[in-house]
Protein backbone atom coordinates (compact mmCIF):
# COMPACT_ATOMS: atom_id res chain seq x y z
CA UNK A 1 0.00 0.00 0.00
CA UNK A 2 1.29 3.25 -1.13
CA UNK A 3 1.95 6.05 2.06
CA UNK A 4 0.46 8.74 -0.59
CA UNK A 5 -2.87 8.70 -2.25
CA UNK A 6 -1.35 9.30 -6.00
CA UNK A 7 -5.49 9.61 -7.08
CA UNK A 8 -5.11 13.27 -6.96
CA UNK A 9 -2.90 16.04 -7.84
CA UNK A 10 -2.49 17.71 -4.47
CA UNK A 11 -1.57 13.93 -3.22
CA UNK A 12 1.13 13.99 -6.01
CA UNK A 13 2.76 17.01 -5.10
CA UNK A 14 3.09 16.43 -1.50
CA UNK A 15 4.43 12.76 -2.45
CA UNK A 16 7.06 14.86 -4.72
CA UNK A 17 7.55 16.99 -1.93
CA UNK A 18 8.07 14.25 0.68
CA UNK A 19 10.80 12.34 -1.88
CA UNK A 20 12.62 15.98 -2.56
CA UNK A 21 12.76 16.44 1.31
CA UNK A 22 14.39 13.34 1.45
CA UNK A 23 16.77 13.79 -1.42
CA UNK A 24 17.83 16.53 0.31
CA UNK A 25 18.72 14.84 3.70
CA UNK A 26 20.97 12.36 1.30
CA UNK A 27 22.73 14.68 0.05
CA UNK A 28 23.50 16.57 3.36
CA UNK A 29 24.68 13.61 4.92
CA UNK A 30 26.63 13.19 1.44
CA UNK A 31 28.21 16.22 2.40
CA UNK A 32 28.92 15.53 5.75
CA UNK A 33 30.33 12.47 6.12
CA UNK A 34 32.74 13.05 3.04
CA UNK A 35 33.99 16.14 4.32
CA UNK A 36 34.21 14.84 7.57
CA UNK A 37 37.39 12.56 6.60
CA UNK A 38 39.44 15.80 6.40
CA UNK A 39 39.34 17.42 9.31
CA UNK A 40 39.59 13.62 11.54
CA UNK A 41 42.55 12.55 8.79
CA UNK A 42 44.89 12.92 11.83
CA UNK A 43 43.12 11.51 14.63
CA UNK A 44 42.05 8.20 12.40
CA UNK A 45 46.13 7.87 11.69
CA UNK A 46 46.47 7.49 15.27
CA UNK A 47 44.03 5.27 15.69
CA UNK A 48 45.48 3.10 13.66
CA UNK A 49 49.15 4.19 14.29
CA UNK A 50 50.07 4.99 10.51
CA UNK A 51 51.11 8.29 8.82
CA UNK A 52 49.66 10.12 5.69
CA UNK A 53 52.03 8.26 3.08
CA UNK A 54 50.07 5.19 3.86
CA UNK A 55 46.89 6.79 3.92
CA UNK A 56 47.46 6.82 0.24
CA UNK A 57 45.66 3.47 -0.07
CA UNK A 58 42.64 5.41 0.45
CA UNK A 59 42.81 7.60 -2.00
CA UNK A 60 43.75 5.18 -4.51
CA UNK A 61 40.48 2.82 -3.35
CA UNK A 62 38.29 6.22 -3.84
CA UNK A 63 39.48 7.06 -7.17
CA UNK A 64 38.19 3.66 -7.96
CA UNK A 65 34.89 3.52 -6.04
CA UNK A 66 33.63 6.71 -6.31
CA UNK A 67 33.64 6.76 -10.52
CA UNK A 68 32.53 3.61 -10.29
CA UNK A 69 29.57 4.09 -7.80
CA UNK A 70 28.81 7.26 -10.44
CA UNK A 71 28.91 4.39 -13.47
CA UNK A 72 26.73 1.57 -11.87
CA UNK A 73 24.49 4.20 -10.12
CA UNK A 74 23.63 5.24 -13.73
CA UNK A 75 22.86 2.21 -14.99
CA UNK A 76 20.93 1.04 -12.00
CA UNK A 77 18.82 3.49 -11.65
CA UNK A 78 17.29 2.87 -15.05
CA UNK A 79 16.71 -0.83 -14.05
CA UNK A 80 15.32 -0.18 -10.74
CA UNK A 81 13.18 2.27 -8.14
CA UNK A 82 15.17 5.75 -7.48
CA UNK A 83 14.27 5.52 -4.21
CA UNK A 84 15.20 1.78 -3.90
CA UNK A 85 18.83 2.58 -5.37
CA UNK A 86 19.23 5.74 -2.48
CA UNK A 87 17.51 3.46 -0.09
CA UNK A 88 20.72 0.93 -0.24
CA UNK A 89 23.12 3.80 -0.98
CA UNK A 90 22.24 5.18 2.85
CA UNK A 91 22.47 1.91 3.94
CA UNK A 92 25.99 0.89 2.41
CA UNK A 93 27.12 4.76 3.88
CA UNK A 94 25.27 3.90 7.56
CA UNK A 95 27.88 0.87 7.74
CA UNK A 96 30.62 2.27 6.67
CA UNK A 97 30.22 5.26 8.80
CA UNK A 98 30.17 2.54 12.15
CA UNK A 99 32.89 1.01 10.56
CA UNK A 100 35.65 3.86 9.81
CA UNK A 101 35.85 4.80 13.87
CA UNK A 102 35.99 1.25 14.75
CA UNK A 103 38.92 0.42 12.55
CA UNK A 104 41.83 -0.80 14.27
CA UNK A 105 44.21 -1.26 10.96
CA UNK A 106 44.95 0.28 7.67
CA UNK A 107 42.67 -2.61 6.14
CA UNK A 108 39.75 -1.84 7.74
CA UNK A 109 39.90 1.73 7.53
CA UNK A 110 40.44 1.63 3.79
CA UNK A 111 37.41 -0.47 3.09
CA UNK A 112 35.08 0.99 4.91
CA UNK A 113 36.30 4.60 2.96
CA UNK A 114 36.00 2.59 -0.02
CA UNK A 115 32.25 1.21 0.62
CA UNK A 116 31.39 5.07 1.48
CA UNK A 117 32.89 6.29 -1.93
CA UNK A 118 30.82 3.98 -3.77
CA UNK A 119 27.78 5.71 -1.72
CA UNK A 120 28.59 8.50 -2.89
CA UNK A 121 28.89 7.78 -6.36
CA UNK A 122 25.43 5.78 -6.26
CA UNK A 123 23.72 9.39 -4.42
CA UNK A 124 26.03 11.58 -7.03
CA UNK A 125 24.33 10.07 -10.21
CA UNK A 126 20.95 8.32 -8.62
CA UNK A 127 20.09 11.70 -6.79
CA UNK A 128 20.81 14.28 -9.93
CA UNK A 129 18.46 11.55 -12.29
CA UNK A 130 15.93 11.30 -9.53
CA UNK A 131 15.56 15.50 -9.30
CA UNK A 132 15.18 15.70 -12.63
CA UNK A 133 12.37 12.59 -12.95
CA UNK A 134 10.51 14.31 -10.49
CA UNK A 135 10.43 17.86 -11.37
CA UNK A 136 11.51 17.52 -15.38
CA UNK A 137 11.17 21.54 -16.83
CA UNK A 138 11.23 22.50 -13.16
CA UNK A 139 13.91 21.01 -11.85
CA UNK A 140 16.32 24.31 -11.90
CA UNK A 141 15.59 25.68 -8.50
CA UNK A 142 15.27 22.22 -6.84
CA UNK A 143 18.99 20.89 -8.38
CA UNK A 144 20.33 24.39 -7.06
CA UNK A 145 18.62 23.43 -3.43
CA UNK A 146 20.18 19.79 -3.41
CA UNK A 147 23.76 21.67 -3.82
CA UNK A 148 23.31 23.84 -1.33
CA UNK A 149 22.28 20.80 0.72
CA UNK A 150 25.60 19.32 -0.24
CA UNK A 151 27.50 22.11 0.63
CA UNK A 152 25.53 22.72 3.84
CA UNK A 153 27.46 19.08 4.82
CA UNK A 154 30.63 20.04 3.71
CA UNK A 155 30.17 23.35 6.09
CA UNK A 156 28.76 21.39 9.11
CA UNK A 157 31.67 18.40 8.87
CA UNK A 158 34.21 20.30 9.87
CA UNK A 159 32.28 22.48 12.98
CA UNK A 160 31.12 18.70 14.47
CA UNK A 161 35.05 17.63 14.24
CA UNK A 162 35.95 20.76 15.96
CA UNK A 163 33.97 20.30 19.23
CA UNK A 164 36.08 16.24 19.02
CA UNK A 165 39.43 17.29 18.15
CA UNK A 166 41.97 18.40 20.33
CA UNK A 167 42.60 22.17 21.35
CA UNK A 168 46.71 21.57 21.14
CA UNK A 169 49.15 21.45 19.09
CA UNK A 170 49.65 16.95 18.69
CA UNK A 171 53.18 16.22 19.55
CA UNK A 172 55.51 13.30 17.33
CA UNK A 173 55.07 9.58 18.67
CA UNK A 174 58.11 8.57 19.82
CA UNK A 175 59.43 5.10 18.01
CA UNK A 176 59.28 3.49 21.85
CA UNK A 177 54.94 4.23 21.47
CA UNK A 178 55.25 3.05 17.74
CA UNK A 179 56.33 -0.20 18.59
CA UNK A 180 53.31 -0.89 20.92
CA UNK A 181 50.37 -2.60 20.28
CA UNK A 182 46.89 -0.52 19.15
CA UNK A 183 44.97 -0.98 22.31
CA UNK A 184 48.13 0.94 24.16
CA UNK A 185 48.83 3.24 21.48
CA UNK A 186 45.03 4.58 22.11
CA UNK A 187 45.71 4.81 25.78
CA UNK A 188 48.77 6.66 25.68
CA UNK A 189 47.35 9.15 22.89
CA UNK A 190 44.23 10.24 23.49
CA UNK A 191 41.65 11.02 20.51
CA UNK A 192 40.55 14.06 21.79
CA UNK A 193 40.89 15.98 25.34
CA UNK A 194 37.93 14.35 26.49
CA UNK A 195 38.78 10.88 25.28
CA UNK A 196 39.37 9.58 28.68
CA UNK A 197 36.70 10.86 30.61
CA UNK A 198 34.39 8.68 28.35
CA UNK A 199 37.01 5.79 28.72
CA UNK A 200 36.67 5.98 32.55
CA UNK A 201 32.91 5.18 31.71
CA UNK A 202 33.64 2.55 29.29
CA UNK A 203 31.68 4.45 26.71
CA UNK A 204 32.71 5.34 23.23
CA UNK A 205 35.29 7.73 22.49
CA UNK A 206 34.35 11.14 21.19
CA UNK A 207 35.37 10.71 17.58
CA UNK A 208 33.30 7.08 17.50
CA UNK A 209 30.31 9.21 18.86
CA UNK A 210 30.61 11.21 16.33
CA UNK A 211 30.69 9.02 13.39
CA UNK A 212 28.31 7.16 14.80
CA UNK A 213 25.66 9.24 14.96
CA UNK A 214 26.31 10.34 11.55
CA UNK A 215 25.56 6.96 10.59
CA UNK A 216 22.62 6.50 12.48
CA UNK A 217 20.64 9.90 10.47
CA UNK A 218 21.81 8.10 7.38
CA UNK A 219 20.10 4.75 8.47
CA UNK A 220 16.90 6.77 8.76
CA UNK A 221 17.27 8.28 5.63
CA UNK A 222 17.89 5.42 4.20
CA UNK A 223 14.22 4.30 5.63
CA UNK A 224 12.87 7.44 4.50
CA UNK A 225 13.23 6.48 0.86
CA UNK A 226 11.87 3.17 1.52
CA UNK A 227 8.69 5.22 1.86
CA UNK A 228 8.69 6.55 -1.48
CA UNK A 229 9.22 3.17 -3.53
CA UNK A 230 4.98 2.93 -4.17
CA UNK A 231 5.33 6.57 -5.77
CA UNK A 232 8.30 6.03 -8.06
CA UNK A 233 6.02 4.05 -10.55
CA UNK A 234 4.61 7.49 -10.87
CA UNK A 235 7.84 9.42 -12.18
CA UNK A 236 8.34 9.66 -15.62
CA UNK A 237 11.70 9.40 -17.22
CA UNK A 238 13.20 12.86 -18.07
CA UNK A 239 13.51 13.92 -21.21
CA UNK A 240 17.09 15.19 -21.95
CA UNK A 241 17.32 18.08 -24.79
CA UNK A 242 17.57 17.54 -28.32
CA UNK A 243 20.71 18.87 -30.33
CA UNK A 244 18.84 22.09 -31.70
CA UNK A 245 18.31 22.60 -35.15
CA UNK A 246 20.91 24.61 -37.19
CA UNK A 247 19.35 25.13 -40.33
CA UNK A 248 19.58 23.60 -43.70
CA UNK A 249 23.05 25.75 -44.71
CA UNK A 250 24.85 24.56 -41.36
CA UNK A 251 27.26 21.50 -42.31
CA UNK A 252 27.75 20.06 -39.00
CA UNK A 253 30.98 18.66 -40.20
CA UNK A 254 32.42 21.73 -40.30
CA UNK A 255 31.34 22.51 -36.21
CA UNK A 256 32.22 19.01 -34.83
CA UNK A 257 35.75 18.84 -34.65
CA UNK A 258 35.24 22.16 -32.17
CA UNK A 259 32.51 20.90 -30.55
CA UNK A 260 34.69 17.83 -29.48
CA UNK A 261 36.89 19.83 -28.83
CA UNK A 262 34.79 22.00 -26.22
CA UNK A 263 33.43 18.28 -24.44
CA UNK A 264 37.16 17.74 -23.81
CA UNK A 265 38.25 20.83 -22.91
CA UNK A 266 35.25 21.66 -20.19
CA UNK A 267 35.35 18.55 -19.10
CA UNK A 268 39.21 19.05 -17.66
CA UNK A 269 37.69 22.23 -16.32
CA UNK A 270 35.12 20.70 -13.95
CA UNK A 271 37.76 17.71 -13.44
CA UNK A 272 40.35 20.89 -12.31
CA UNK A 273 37.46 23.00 -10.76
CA UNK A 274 36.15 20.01 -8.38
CA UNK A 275 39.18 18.95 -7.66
CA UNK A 276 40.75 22.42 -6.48
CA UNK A 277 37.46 22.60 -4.29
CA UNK A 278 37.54 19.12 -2.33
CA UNK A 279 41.27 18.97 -2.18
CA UNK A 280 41.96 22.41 -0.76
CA UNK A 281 39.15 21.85 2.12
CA UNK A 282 40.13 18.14 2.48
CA UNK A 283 43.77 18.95 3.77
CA UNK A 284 43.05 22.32 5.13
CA UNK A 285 43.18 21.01 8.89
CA UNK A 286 46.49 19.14 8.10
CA UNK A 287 48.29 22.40 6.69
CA UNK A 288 47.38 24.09 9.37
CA UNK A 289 48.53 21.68 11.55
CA UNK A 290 51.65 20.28 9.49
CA UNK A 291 52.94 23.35 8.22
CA UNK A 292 54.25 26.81 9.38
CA UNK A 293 51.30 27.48 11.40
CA UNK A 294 51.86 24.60 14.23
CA UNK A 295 48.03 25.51 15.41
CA UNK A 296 45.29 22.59 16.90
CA UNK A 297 43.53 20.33 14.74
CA UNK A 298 40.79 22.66 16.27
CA UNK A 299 41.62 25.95 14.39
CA UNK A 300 42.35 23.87 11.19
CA UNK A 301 38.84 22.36 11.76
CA UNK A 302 37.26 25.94 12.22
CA UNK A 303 38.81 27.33 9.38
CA UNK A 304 37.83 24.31 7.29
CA UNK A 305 34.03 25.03 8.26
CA UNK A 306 34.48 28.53 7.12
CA UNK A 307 35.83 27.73 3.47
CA UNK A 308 32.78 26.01 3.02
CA UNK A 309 30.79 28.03 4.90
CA UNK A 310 31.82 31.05 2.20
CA UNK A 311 31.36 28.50 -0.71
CA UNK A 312 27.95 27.73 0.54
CA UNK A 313 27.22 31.35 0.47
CA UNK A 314 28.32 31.43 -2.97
CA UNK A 315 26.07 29.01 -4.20
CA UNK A 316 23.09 30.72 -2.39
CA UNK A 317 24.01 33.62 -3.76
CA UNK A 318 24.29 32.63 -7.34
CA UNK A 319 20.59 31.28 -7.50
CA UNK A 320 19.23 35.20 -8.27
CA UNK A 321 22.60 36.17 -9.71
CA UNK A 322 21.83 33.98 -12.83
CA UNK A 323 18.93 36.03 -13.66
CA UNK A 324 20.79 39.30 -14.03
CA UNK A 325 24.53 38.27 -15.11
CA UNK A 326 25.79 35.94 -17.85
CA UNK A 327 27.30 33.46 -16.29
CA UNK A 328 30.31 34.53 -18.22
CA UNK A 329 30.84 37.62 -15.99
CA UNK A 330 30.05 35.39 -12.94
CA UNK A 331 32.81 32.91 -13.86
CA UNK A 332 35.07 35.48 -14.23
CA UNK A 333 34.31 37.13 -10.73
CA UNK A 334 35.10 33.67 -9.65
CA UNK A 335 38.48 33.06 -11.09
CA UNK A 336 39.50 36.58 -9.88
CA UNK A 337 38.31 35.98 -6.35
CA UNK A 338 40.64 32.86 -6.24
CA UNK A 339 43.23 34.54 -8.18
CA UNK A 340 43.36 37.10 -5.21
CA UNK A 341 42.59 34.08 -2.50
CA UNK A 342 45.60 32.26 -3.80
CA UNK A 343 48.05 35.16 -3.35
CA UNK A 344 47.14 35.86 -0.13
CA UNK A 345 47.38 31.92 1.12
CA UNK A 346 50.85 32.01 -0.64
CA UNK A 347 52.33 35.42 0.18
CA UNK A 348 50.84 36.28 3.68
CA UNK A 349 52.31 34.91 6.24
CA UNK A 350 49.95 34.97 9.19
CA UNK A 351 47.14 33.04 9.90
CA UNK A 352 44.73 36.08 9.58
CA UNK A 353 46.23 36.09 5.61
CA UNK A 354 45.46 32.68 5.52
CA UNK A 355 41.87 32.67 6.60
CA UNK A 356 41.37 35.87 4.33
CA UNK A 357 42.91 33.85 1.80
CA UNK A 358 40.28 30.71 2.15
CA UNK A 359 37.50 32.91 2.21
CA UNK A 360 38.01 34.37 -0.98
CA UNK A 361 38.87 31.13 -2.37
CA UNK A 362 35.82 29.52 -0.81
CA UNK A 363 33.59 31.98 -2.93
CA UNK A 364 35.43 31.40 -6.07
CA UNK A 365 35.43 27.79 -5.92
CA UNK A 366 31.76 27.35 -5.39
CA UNK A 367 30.24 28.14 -8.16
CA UNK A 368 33.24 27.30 -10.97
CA UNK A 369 31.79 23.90 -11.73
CA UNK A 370 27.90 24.44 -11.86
CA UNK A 371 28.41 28.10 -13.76
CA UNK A 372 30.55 26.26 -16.57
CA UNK A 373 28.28 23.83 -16.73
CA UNK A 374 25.40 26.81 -17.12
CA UNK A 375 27.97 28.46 -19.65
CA UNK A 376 28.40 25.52 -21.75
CA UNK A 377 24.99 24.82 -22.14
CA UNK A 378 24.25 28.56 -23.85
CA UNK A 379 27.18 27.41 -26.18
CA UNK A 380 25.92 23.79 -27.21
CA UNK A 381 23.19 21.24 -26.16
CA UNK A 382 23.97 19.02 -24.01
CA UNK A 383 23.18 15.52 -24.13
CA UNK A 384 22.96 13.13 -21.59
CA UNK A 385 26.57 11.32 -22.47
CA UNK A 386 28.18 15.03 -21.91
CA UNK A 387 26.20 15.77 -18.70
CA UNK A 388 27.41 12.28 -17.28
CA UNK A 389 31.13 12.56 -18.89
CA UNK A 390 31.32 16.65 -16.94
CA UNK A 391 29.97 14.21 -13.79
CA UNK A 392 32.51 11.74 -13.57
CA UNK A 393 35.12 14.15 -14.35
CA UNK A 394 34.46 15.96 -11.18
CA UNK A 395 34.47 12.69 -9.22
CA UNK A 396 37.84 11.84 -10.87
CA UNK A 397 39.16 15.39 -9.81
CA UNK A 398 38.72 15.28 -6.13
CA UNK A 399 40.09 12.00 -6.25
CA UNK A 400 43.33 12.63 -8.63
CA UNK A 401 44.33 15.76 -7.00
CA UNK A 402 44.18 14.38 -3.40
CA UNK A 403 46.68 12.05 -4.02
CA UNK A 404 49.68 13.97 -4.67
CA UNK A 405 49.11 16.34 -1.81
CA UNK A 406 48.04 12.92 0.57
CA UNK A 407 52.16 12.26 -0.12
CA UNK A 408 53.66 15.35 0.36
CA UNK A 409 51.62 16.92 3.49
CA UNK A 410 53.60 15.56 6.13
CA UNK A 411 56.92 16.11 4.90
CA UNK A 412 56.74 19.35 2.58
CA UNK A 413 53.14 21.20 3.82
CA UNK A 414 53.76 23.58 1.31
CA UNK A 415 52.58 21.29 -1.49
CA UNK A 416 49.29 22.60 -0.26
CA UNK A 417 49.84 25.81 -1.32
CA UNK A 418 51.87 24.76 -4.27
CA UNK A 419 49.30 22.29 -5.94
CA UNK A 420 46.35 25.21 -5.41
CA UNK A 421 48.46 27.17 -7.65
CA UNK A 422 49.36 24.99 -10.12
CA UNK A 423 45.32 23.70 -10.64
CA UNK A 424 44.69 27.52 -10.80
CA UNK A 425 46.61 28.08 -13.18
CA UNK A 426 45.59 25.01 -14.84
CA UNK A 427 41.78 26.28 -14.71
CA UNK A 428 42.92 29.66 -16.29
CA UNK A 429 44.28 28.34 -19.28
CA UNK A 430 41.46 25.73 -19.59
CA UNK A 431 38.91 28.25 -19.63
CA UNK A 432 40.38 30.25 -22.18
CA UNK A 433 40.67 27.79 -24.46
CA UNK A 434 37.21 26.94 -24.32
CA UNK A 435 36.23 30.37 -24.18
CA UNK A 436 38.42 30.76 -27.71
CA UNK A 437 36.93 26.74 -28.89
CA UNK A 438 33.46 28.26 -28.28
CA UNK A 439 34.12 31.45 -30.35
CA UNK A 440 35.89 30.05 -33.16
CA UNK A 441 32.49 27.28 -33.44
CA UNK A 442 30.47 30.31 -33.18
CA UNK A 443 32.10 32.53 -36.01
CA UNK A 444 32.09 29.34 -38.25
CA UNK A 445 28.65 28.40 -37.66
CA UNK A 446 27.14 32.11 -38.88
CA UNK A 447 29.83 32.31 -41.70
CA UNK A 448 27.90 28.61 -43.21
CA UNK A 449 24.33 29.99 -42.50
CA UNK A 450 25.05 33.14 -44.25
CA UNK A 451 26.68 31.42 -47.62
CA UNK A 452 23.98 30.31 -49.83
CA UNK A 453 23.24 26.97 -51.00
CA UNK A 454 24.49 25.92 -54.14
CA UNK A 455 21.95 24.63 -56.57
């Protein structure tokens, strides 16, 4: 028996209503428990006694998963209910969130990061299909809402992990506390400053807590969508746009070359453009940490919840910018406030240059991907092959880009700095190629439509 009476419009809506709430949930615990990695990196490579170098098994699992969660999710969710396919993605990122705090090796850790990435990549695809099944022409406002609700996670990781993590500088295990077992590596290092008071009442530690009831939400999320299996019969499949017509003169052959050109181009844009955004955030607490700051794992935390607390701004703020600005002059705001953000993270020296520094990076960062996908659109159709190639791309991003940085942070902390500059300038140049691809397909495209047809 269905919860919702689908007999009648008003029934309809509040089922679509009830599903979208949902969706929305997912994707802020989406949000929240893959930012939340970042700023408990450190305190998990305690737990398990292991540094950042072998943390790199992680990474290399999530470049894996995560693509391939996007790829099956895809196909799944043509084969099966929406909510079904988010109903076991919860599930799958429930368990792994009870598993990650648990983990006493690098074995365990790894797989239960690898079973969340493949969540991820199951909500990443599933949840952008199911928005636009439910709402179809409508579904503008309510993708822009389930972004925010992503980046509403990646803000509210970071300010949970501060109230865990430890309000002092962590001091260098000695080799003597190396050598012991797990069990007294835990007792001699504490998690957090409050670690032992729960120990003394055999209860979990702080950062278990906290993962833990992370997980829990995303079990009842996960039974939330269970709700709305009766109603998916109900949701059509969306129609993706049609190449537009060009008109009788227009030889496409002369256009697709360029065109191809543009797909490749944009998509190592939003590959670049993701990628700048999750890495930057995701080691923010170890630079801070690690590198010529010395401060707490708390202050790295805090600033980490204010770079995506400016990015989430951002993409608030862009909703009514759209409707006045190209998005043209909007990317271009962006690249200039991380142009600016960039020189101030490498050339300022205190930690109020650094913060100013994030900011403005924050608000550039947060709207590079979704704007260039809004810009690209104005310059071609896109079908659904290009929407899901730009999609992966920014999976692959945050996973490449991670793992050069995951192998320099402890040593050199500077490659922090050093690979945000490098993507930027990456980005830059990216852009303007397109930008020059897009023009040159443009110009060709009138010069065909104004030569008359031979007869």
């Amino acid at each position: 028996m269905a919860v919702f009476d689908l007999t009648t419009k008003k029934s309809e809506y509040a089922s679509k209503l009830f599903r979208t709430g949902v969706l929305f949930a997912s994707f802020l615990a989406f949000g929240v428990s893959r930012s939340l990695q970042g700023p408990t990196m450190l305190e998990l490579q305690k737990q398990i006694n292991a540094d950042t170098n072998t943390f790199q098994i992680i990474f290399i699992l999530g470049l894996i998963t995560f693509p391939f969660g996007n790829v099956l999710g895809g196909v799944l969710i043509e084969k099966m209910s929406p909510c079904l396919l988010l109903s076991i993605s919860m599930v799958i990122l429930s368990i792994s969130n009870f598993v990650i705090p648990f983990s006493s090796n690098i074995g365990t850790l790894a797989s239960g990061s690898a079973f969340a990435e493949l969540a991820f990549g199951f909500i990443d695809t599933g949840g952008n299909v199911f928005c636009l099944r439910m709402w179809n022409e409508k579904s503008g406002p309510y993708l822009n809402a389930l972004y925010l609700s992503q980046g509403m996670g990646f803000m509210l990781a970071p300010i949970l992990a501060e109230s865990i993590l430890p309000d002092s500088v962590p001091t260098d295990v000695t080799k003597d506390q190396n050598q012991t077992n797990g069990e007294d590596h835990i007792a001699k290092i504490p998690l957090s400053d409050h670690t032992i008071e729960f120990q003394d009442f055999d209860m979990f530690t702080p950062l278990q807590a906290l993962y833990m009831g992370i997980g829990s939400v995303s079990m009842v999320i996960g039974i939330g969508f269970m709700f709305g299996i009766p109603a998916d019969t109900k949701v059509g499949s969306y129609n993706l746009p049609q190449d537009a017509e060009t008109g009788s003169n227009v030889n496409q052959s002369h256009t697709r070359l360029l065109q191809i050109l543009l797909i490749i181009t944009m998509t190592i844009f939003s590959m670049l453009a993701n990628g700048m955004s999750f890495t930057y955030g995701y080691f923010l607490t170890a630079y801070v940490v690690k590198g010529s700051y010395q401060l707490s794992p708390q202050s790295g935390a805090r600033l980490t919840s204010i770079y995506y607390g400016s990015l989430v701004l951002m993409r608030g703020v862009n909703i009514p910018l759209v409707a006045k600005f190209q998005s043209f002059h909007i990317l271009l705001f962006d690249l200039a406030s991380v142009f600016i953000g960039s020189i101030c993270v490498a050339t300022l020296s205190t930690f109020w240059g650094l913060q100013i520094g994030t900011v403005l990076i924050g608000l550039g960062v947060g709207s590079l991907f979704p704007m260039g996908l809004v810009w690209m659109r104005s310059k071609m159709e896109l079908s659904g092959k290009v929407t899901a190639l730009l999609c992966v791309a920014t999976t692959l991003g945050a996973q490449l880009l991670r793992i050069p940085e995951g192998a320099f942070i402890d040593t050199v902390p500077m490659v922090h700095v050093f690979l945000l500059l490098a993507t930027f300038g990456a980005i830059v140049m990216t852009f303007a190629s397109a930008v020059l691809l897009a023009s040159r397909k443009l110009q060709m495209e009138r010069t065909i439509v104004v030569t008359p047809e031979k007869t």
